[in-house]
Protein backbone atom coordinates (compact mmCIF):
# COMPACT_ATOMS: atom_id res chain seq x y z
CA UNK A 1 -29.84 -1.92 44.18
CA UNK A 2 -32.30 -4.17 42.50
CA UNK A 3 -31.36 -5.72 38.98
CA UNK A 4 -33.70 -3.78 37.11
CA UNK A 5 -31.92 -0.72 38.66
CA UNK A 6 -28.29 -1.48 37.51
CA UNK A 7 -29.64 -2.44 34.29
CA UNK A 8 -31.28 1.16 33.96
CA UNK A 9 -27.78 2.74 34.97
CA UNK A 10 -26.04 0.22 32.59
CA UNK A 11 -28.24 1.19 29.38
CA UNK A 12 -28.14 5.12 30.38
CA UNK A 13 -24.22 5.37 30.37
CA UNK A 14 -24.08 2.95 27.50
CA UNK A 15 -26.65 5.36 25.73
CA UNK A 16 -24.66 8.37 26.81
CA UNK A 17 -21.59 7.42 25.59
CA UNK A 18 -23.18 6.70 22.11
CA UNK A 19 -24.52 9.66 21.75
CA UNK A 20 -20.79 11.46 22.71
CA UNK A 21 -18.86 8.73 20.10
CA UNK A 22 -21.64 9.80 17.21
CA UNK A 23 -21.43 13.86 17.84
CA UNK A 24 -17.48 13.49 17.58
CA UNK A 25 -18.10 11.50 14.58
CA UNK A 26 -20.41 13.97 12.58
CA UNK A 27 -18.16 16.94 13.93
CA UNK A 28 -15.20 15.10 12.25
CA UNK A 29 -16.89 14.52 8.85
CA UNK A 30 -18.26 18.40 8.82
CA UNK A 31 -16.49 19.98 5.72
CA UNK A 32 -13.78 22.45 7.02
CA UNK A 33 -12.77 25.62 5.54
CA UNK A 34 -10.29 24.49 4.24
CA UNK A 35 -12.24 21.82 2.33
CA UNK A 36 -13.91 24.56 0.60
CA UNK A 37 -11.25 27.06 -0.29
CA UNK A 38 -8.50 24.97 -1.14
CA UNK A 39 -9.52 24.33 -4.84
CA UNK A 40 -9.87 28.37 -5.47
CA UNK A 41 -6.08 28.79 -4.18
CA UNK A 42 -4.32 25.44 -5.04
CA UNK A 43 -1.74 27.33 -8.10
CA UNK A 44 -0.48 29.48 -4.93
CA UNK A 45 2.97 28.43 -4.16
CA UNK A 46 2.45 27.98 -0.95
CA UNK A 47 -0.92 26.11 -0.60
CA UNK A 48 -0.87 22.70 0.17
CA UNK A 49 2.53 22.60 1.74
CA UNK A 50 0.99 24.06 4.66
CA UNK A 51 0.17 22.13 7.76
CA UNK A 52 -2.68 24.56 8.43
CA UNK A 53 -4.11 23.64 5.00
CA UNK A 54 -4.26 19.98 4.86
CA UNK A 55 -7.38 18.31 3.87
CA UNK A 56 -8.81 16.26 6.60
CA UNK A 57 -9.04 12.54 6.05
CA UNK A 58 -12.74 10.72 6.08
CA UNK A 59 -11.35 7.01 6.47
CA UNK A 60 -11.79 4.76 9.78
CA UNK A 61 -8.26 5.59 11.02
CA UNK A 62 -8.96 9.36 10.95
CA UNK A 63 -12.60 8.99 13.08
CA UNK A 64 -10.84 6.81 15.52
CA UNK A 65 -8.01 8.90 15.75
CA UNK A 66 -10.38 12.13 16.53
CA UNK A 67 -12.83 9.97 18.90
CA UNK A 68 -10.37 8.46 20.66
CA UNK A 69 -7.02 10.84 19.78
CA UNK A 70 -5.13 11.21 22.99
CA UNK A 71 -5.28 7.01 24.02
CA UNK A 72 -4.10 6.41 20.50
CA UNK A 73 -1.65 9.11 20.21
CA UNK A 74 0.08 7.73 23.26
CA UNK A 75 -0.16 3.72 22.30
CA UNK A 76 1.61 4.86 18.83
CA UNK A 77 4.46 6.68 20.69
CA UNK A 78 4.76 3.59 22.58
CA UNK A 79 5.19 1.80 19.55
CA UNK A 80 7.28 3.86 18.11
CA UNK A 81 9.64 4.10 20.71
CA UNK A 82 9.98 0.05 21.00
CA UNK A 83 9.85 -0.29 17.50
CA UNK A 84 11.58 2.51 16.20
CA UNK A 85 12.33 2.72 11.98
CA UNK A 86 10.94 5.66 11.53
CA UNK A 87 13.00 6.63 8.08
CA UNK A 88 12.22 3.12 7.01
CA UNK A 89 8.73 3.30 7.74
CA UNK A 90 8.74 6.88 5.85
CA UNK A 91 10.58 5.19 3.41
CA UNK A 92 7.93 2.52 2.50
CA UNK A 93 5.22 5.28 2.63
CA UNK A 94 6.58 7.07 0.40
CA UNK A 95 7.09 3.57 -2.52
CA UNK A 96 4.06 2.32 -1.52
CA UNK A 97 2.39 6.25 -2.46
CA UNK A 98 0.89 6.72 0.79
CA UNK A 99 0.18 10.55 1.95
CA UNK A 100 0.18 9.12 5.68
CA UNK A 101 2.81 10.52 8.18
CA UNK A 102 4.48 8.03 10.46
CA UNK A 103 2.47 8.66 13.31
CA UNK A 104 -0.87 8.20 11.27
CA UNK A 105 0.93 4.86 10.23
CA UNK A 106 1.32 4.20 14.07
CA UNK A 107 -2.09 4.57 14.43
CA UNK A 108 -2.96 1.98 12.19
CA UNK A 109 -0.60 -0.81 13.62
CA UNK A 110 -2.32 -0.03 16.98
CA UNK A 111 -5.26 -0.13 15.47
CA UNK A 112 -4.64 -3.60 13.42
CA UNK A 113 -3.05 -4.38 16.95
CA UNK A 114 -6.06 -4.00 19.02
CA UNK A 115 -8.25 -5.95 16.91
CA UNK A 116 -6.05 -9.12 16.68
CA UNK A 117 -6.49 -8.44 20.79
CA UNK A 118 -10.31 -7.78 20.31
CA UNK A 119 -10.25 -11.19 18.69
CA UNK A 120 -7.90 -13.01 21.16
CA UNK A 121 -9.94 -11.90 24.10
CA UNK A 122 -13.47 -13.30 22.57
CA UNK A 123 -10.93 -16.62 22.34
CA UNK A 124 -10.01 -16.10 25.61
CA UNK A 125 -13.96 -15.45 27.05
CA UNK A 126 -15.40 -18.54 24.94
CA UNK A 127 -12.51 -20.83 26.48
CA UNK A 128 -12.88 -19.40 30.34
CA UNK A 129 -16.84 -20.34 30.33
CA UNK A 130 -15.30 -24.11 30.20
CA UNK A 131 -11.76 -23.58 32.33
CA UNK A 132 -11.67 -21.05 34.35
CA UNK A 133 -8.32 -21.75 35.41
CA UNK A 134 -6.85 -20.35 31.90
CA UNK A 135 -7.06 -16.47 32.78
CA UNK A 136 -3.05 -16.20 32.48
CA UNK A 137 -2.80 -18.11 29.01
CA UNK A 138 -5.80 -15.63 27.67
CA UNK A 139 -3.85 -12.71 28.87
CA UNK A 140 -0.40 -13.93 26.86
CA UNK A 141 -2.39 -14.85 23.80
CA UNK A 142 -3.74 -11.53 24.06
CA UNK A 143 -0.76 -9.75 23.86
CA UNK A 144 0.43 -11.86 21.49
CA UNK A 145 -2.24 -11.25 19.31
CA UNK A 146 -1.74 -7.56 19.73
CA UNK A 147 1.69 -7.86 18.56
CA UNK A 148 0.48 -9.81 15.86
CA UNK A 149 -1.33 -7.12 14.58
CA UNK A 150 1.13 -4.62 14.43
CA UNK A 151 3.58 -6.46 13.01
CA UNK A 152 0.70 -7.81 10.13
CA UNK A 153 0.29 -4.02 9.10
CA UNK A 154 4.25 -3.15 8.72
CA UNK A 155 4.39 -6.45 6.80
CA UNK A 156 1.05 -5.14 4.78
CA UNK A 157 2.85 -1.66 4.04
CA UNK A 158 5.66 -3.51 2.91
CA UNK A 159 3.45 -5.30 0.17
CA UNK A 160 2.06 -2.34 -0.43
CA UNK A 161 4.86 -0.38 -1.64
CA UNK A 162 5.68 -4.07 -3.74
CA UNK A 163 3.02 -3.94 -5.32
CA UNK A 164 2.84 -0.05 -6.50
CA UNK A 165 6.63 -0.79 -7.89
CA UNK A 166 5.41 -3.45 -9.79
CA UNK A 167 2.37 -1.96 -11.53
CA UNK A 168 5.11 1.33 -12.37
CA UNK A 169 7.29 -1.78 -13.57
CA UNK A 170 4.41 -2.53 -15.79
CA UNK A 171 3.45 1.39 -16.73
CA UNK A 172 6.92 2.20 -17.65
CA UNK A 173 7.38 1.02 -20.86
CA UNK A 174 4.08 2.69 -22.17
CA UNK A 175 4.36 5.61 -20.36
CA UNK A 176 8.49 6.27 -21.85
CA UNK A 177 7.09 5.41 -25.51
CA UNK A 178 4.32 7.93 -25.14
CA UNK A 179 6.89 10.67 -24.08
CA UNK A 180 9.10 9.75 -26.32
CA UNK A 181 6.80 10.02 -29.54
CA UNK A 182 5.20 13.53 -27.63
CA UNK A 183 9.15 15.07 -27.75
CA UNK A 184 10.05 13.54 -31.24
CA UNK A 185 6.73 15.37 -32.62
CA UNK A 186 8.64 18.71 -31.72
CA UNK A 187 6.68 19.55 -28.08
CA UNK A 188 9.37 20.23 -25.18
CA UNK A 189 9.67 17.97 -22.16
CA UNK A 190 7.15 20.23 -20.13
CA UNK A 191 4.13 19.66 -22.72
CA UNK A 192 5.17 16.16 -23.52
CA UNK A 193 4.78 15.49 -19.55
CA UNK A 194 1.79 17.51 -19.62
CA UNK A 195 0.31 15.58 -22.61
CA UNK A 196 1.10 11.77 -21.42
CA UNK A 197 -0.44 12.91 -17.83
CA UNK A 198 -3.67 14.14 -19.02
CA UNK A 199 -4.08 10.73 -21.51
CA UNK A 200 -2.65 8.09 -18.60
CA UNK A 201 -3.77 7.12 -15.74
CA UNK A 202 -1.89 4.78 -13.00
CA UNK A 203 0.75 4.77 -10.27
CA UNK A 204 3.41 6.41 -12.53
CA UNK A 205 1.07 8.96 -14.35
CA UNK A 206 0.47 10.16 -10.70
CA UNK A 207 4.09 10.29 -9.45
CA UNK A 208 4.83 12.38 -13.00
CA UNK A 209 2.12 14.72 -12.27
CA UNK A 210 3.63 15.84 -9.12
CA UNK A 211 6.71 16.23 -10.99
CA UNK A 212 4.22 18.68 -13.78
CA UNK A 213 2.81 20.09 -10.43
CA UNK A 214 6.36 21.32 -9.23
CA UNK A 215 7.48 22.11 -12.33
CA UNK A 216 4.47 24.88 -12.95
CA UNK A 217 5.11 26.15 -9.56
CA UNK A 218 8.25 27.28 -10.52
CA UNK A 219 10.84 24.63 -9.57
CA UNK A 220 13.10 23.66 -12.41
CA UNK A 221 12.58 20.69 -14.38
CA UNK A 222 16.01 19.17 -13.72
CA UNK A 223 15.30 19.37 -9.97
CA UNK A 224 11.88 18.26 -10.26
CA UNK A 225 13.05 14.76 -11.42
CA UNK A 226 16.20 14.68 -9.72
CA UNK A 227 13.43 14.56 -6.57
CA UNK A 228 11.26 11.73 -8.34
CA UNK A 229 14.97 9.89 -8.78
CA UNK A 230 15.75 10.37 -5.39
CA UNK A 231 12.36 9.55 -3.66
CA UNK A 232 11.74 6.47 -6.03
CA UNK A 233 12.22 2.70 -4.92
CA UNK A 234 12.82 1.43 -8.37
CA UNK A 235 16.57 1.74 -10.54
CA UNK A 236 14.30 1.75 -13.43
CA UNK A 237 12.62 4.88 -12.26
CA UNK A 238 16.05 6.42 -11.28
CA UNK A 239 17.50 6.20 -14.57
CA UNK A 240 14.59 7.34 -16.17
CA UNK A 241 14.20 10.68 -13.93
CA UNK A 242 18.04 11.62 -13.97
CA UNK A 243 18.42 10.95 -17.89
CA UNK A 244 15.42 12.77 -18.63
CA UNK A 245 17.18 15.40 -16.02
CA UNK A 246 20.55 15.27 -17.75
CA UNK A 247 19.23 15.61 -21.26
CA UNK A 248 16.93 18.59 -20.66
CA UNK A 249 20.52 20.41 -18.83
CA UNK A 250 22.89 19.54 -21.56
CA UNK A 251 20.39 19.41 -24.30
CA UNK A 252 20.86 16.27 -25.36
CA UNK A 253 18.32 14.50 -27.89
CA UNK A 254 15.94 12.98 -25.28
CA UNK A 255 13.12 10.88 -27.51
CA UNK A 256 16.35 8.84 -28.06
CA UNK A 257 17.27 8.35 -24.38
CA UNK A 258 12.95 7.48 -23.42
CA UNK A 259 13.64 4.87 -26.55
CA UNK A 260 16.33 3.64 -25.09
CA UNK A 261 15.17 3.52 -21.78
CA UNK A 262 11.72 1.95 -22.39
CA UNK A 263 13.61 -0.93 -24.28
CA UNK A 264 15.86 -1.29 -21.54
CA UNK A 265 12.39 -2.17 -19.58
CA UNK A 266 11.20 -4.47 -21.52
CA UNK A 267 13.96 -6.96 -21.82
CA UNK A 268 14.38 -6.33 -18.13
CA UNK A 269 10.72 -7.72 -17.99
CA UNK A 270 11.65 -11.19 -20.29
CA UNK A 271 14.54 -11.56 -18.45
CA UNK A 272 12.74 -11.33 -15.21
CA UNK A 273 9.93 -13.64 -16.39
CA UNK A 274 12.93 -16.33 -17.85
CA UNK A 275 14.64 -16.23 -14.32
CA UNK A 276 11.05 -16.67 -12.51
CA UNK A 277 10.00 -19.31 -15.08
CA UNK A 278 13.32 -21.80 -14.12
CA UNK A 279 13.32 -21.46 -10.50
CA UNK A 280 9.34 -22.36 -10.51
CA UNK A 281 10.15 -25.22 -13.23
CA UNK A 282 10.16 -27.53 -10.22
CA UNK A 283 6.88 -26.72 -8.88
CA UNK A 284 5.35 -26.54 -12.32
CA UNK A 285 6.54 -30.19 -12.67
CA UNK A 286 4.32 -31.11 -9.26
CA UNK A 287 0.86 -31.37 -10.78
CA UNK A 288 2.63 -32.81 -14.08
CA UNK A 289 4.22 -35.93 -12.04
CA UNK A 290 1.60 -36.17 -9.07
CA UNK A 291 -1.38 -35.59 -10.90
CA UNK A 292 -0.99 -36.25 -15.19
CA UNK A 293 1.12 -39.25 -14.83
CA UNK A 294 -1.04 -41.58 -12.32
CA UNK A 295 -4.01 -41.11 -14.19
CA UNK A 296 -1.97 -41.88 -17.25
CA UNK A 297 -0.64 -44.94 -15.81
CA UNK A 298 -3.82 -46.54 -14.38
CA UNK A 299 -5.61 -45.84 -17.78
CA UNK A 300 -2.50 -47.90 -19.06
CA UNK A 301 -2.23 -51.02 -16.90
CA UNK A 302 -5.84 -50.88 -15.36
CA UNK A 303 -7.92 -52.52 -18.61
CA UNK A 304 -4.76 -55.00 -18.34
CA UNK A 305 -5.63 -56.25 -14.47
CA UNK A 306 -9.12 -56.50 -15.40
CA UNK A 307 -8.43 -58.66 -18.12
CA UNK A 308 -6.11 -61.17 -16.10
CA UNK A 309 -8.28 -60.99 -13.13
CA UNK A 310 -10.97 -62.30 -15.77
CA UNK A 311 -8.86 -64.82 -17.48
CA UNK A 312 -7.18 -66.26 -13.87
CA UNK A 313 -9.50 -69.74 -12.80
């Protein structure tokens, strides 16, 4: 076959499987029927608990998953069977207010995996055009990369669910005040919730209207935060969702225990800030003592050596 020939074939199979990779694509972003009834059922009980009923993601993961679902299904039970975890890795989803299962998380770390190999491999090409002779090395940095990757996106979950904590850290305070003053102004705990949702917005306004959501499908409130105490990452949160619990059983006065609890917050916050302040206090003294002080002592002694350097025969 002549050159021209195999670059025919070459462009038609290339062409072919573009065309295959872009009708998956636009079959996977069609709106399913679910899409569109969901919103006219959602106060059911039983809608959106259903696996039949679950809206279908748009992102990356979720196209690559459907174009390429039964190679990547297979890699992440590969990786979950070395790497195992999966209650931690549930765990972390869960903090870090993911709605991904563990096997959708699996798919990402091969994912994150492959392209840490995608990018070892171009390495690996650039370097063989000037030694040939380094085909094996390639092939470990490859690998290596690939396990780079999947390690760099359980790390990246990790700081995830870090960061989430922190910004509730941050939300608390406000959020406990606001529910507080809402009770003390004679609503009950369900409209208070209701109220401080609808007028706040941020990690923990969205983990208390899932607690609103169960409550109004009929779950008690006691066991509605008893889950958000159990499912939490944070003591903070804990506290918060068993005494507002504990109050609402026994009827105790609960403006009092958000007061209490929000205050509690806050001085956690200075105290955190004091501890973080002295162990830093020796890197804050680095720019002080290798930057401030040498310019301060050649302004200081420098007019000095010009002047004997002057006065000297």
């Amino acid at each position: 076959m002549t050159p021209a020939l195999w670059g025919a074939v070459l462009g038609a199979v290339a062409g072919l499987g573009l065309v295959l990779v872009v009708a998956r694509v636009a079959t996977i972003r069609r709106t399913q029927l679910s899409l569109r009834v969901l919103p006219f059922v959602r106060d059911l009980p039983q809608v959106g608990r259903t696996p039949a009923l679950r809206v279908a993601s748009s992102s990356p993961t979720s196209a690559a998953a459907g174009v390429f679902g039964p190679i990547l299904r297979s890699a992440a039970d590969t990786v979950e069977r070395v790497l195992g975890g999966s209650a931690s890795v549930r765990r972390r989803l869960e903090r870090a207010g993911l709605e991904n299962s563990v096997h959708d998380f699996r798919v990402e770390q091969v994912l994150w995996g492959l392209v840490g190999f995608v990018l070892a491999a171009g390495y690996g090409l650039l370097r063989a055009l000037t030694d040939p002779g380094s085909a094996v090395t390639s092939l470990v940095l490859c690998l290596i990369a690939f396990a780079v990757g999947v390690i760099a996106r359980d790390n990246w979950l990790t700081s995830q669910a870090t960061r989430r904590e922190r910004q509730i850290l941050v939300e608390f305070p406000t959020l406990a005040e606001l529910l507080a003053l809402a009770v003390a102004a004679g609503e009950g705990p369900v409209a208070a919730l209701d109220r401080v949702v609808q007028r706040s917005g941020g990690e923990l306004s969205r983990d208390l209207a899932k607690v609103l959501t169960d409550i109004r499908l009929g779950e008690p409130v006691s066991v509605a935060f008893d889950r958000l105490s159990a499912s939490s990452g944070l003591p903070l949160v804990s506290r918060f969702a068993q005494g507002v619990a504990v109050a609402v059983e026994r009827g105790t006065p609960l403006a009092d225990v958000l007061h209490a609890q929000a205050a509690d917050v806050r001085e956690a916050g200075r105290r955190e800030l004091i501890e973080s302040a002295a162990r830093k206090e020796v890197f804050m003294m680095v720019p002080v003592v290798f930057l401030v002080l040498p310019v301060t002592v050649l302004f200081a002694f420098w007019p000095g050596l010009i002047g004997l350097s002057l006065t000297v025969p």
